[in-house]
C-alpha atoms as a PDB file:
ATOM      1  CA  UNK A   1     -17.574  22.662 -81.125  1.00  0.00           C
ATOM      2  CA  UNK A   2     -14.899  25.443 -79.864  1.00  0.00           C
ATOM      3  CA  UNK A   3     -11.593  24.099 -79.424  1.00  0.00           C
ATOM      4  CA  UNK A   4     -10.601  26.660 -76.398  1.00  0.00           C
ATOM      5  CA  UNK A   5     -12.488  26.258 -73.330  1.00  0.00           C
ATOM      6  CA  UNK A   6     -13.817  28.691 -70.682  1.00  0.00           C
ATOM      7  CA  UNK A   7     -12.512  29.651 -67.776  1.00  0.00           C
ATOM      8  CA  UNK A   8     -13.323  27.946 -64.563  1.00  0.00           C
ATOM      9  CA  UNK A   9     -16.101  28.678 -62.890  1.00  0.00           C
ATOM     10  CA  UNK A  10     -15.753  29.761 -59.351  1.00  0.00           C
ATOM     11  CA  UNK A  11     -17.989  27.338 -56.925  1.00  0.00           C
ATOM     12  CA  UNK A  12     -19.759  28.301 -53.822  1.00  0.00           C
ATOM     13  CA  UNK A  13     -18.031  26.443 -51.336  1.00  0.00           C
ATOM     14  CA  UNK A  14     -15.265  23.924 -51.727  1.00  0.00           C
ATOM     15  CA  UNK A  15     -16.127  20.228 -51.433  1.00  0.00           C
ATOM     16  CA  UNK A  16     -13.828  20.076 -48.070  1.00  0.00           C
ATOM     17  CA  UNK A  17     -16.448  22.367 -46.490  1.00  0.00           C
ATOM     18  CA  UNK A  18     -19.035  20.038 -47.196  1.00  0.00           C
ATOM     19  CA  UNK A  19     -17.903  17.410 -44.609  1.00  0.00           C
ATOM     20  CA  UNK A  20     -19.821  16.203 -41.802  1.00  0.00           C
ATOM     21  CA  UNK A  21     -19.971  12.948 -38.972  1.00  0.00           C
ATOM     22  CA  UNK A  22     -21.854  11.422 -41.553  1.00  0.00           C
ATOM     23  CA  UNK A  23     -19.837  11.306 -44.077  1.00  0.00           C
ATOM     24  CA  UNK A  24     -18.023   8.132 -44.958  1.00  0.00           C
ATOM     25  CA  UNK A  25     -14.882   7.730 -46.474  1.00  0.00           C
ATOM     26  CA  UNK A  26     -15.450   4.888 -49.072  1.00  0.00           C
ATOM     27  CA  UNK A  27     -12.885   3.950 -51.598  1.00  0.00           C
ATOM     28  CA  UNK A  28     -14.029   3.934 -54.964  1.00  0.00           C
ATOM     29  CA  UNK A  29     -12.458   2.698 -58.632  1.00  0.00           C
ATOM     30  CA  UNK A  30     -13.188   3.484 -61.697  1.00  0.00           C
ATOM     31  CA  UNK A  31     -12.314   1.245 -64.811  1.00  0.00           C
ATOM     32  CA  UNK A  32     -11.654   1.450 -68.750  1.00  0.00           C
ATOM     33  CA  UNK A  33     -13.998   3.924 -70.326  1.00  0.00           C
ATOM     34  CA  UNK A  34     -16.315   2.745 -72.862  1.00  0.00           C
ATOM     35  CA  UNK A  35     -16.280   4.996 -75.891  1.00  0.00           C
ATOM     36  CA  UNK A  36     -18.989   5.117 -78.016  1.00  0.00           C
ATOM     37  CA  UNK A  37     -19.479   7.033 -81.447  1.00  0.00           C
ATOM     38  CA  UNK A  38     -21.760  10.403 -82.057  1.00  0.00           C
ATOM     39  CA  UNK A  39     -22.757  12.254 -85.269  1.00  0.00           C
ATOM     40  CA  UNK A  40     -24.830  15.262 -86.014  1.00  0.00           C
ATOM     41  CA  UNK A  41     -25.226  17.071 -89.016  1.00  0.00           C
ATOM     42  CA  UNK A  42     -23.987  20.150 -89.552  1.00  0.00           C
ATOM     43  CA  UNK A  43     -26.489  23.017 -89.438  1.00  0.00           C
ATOM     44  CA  UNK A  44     -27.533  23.843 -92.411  1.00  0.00           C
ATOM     45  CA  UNK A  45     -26.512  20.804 -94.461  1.00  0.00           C
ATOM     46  CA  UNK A  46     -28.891  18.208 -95.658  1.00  0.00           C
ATOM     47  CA  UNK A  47     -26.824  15.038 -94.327  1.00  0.00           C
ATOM     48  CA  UNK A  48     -26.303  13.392 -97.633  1.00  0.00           C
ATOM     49  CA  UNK A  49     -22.730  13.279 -97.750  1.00  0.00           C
ATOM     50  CA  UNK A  50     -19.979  12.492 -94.865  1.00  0.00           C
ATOM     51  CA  UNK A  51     -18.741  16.229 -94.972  1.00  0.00           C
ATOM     52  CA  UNK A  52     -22.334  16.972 -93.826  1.00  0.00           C
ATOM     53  CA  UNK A  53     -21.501  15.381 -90.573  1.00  0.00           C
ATOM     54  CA  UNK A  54     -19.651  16.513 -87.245  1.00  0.00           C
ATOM     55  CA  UNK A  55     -18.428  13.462 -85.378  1.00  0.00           C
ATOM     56  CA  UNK A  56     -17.296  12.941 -81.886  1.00  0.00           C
ATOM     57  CA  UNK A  57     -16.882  10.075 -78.645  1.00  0.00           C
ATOM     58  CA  UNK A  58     -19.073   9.913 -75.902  1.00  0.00           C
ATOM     59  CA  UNK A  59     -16.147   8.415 -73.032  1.00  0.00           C
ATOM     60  CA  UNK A  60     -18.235   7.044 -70.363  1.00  0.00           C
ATOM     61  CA  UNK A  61     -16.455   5.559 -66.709  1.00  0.00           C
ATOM     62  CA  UNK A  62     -18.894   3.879 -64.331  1.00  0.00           C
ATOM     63  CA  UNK A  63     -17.648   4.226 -61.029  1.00  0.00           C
ATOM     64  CA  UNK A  64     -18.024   1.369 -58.059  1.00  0.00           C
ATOM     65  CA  UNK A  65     -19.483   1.572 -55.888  1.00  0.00           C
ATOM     66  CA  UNK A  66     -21.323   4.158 -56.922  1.00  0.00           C
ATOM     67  CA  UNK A  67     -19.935   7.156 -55.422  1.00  0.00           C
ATOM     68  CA  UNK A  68     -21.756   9.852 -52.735  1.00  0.00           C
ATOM     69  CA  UNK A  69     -22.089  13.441 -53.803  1.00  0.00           C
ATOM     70  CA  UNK A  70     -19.627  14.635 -52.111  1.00  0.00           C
ATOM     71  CA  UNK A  71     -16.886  12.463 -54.138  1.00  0.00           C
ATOM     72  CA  UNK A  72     -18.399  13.933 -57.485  1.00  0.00           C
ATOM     73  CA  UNK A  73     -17.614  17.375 -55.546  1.00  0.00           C
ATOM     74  CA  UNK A  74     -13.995  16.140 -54.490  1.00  0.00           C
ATOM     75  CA  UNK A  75     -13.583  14.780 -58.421  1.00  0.00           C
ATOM     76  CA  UNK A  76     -14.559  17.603 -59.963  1.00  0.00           C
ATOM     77  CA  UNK A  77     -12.325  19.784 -57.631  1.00  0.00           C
ATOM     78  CA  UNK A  78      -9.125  18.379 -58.424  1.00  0.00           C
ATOM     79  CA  UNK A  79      -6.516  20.745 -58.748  1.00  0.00           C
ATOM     80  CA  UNK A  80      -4.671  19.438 -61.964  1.00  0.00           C
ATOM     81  CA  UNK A  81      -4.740  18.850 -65.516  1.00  0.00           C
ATOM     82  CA  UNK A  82      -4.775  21.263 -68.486  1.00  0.00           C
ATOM     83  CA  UNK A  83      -6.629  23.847 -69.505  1.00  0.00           C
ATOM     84  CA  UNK A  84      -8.519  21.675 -71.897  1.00  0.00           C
ATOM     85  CA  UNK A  85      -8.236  18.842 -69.909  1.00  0.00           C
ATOM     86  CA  UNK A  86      -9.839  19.016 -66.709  1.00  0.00           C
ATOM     87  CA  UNK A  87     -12.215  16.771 -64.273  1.00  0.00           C
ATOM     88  CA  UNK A  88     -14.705  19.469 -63.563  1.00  0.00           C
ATOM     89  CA  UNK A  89     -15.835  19.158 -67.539  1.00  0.00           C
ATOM     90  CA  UNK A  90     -16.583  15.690 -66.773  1.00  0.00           C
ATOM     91  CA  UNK A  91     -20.629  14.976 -66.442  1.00  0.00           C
ATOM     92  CA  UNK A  92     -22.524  13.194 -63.640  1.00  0.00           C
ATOM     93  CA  UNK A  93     -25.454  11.460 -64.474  1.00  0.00           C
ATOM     94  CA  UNK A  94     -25.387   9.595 -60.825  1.00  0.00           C
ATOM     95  CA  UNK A  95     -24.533   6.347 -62.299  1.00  0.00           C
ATOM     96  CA  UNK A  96     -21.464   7.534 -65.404  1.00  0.00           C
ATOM     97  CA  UNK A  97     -18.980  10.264 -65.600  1.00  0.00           C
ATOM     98  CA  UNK A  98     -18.904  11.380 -68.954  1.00  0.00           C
ATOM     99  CA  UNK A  99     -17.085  13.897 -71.184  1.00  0.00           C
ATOM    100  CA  UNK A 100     -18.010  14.193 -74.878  1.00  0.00           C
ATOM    101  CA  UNK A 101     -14.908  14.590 -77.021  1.00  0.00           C
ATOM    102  CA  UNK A 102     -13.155  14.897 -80.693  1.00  0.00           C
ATOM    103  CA  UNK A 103     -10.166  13.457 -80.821  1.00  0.00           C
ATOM    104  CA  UNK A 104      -8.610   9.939 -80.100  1.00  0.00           C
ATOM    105  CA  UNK A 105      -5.547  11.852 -78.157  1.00  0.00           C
ATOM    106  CA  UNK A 106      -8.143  13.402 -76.270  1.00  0.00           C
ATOM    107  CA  UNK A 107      -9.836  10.358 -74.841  1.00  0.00           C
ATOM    108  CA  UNK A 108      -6.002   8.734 -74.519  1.00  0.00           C
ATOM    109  CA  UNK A 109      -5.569  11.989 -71.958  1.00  0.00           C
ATOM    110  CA  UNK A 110      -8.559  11.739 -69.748  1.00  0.00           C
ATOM    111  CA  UNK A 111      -8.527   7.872 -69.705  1.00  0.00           C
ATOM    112  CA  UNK A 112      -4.537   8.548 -68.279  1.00  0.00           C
ATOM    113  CA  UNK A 113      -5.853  11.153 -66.297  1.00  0.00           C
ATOM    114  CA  UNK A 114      -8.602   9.725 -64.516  1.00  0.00           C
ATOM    115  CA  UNK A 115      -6.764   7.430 -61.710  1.00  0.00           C
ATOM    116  CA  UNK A 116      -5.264  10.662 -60.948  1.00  0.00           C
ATOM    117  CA  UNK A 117      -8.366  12.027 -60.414  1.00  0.00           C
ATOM    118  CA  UNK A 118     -10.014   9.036 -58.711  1.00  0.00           C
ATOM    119  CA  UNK A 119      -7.511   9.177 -56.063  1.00  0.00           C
ATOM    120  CA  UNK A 120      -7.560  12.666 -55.315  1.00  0.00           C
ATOM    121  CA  UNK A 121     -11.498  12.191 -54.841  1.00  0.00           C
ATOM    122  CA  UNK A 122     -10.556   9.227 -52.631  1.00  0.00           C
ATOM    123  CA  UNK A 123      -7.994  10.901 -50.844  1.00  0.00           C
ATOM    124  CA  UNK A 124     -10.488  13.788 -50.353  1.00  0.00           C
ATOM    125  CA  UNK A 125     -13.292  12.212 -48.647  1.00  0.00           C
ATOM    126  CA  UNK A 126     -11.097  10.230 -46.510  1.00  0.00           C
ATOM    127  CA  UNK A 127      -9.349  12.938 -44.652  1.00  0.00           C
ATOM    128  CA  UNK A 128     -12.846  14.969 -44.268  1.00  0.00           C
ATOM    129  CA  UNK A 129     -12.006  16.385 -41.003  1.00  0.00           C
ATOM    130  CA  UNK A 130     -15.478  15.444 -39.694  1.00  0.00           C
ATOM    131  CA  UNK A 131     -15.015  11.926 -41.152  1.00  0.00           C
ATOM    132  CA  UNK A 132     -16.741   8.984 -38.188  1.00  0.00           C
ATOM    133  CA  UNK A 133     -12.701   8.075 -38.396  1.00  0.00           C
ATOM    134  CA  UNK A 134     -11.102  11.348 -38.665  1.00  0.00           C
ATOM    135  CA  UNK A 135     -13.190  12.492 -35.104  1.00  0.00           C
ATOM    136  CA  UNK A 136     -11.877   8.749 -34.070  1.00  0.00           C
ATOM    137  CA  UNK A 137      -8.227   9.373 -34.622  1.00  0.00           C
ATOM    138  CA  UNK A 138      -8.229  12.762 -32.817  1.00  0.00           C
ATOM    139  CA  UNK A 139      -9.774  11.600 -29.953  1.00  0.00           C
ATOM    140  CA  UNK A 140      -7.704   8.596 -29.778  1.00  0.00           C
ATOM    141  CA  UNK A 141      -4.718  11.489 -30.593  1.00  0.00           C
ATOM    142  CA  UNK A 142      -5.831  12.951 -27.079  1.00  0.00           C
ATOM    143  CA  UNK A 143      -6.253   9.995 -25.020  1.00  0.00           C
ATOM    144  CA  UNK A 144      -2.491   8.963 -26.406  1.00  0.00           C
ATOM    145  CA  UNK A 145      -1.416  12.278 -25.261  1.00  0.00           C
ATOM    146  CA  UNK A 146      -3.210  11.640 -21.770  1.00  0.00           C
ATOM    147  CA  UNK A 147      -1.771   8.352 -21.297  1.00  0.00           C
ATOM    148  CA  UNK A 148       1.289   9.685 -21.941  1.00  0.00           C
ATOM    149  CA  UNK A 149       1.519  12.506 -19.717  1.00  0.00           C
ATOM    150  CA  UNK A 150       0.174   9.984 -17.002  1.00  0.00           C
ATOM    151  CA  UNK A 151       2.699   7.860 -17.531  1.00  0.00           C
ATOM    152  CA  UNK A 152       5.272  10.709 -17.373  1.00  0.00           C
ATOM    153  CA  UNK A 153       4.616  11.516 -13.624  1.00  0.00           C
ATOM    154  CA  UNK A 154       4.445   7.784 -12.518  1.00  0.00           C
END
């Protein structure tokens, strides 16, 4: 497994763009990872001895509720990180985010990462400007303004 990673990928359209009336802002967590161990052999090796073996940590988080699309989008979008730390590596299944990894330190950093992450997604699809409560507060905004203006000239 390389130890440098590519270069990000540049996406069609950003998740912001992806907002409409419909969407809802929902709040969701995300707790402890569960970590679980994975070994393959090494090609070419018959798997007798425990050199013969490459072994990493599938991390797993299972978000609740379970999250729309366009969270995964916001997620994977976040703007910080490391260069070999970052949420868009993570993997969707539609239930788990996942991240296969090597090293102990390396789980340590996306488990610490993750609420970071979590929020920005949160954050994200709750200021949608097409959000039901976005279109709410600036039409509320405007009939503020109104009622103030009226109240001006009485």
């Amino acid at each position: 497994m390389p130890t440098e990673k590519p270069e990000s990928r540049s996406r069609r359209t950003r998740a912001r763009d992806e907002c409409t009336e419909e969407t809802l802002a929902v709040a969701i967590r995300v707790d402890h990872p569960r970590v679980r161990p994975h070994i393959v052999t090494k090609s070419g090796k018959p798997g007798l001895a425990r050199e013969d073996f490459i072994t990493s940590f599938l991390v797993v988080w299972q978000p609740l509720p379970t999250p729309p699309p366009l969270w995964i989008r916001f997620l994977k979008e976040a703007p910080f990180g490391t260069q070999l730390l970052r949420a868009e590596d993570l993997h969707w299944d539609g239930k788990f985010l996942s991240v296969e990894l090597l090293e102990e330190s390396d789980i340590e950093a996306y488990d610490a990462q993750m609420p970071q992450w979590v929020d920005y997604a949160n954050t994200g699809l709750s200021q949608c400007a097409r959000t039901p409560a976005a279109l709410a507060l600036e039409e509320t905004r405007k009939r503020a303004l109104e009622i103030e203006n009226r109240l001006r000239r009485e």
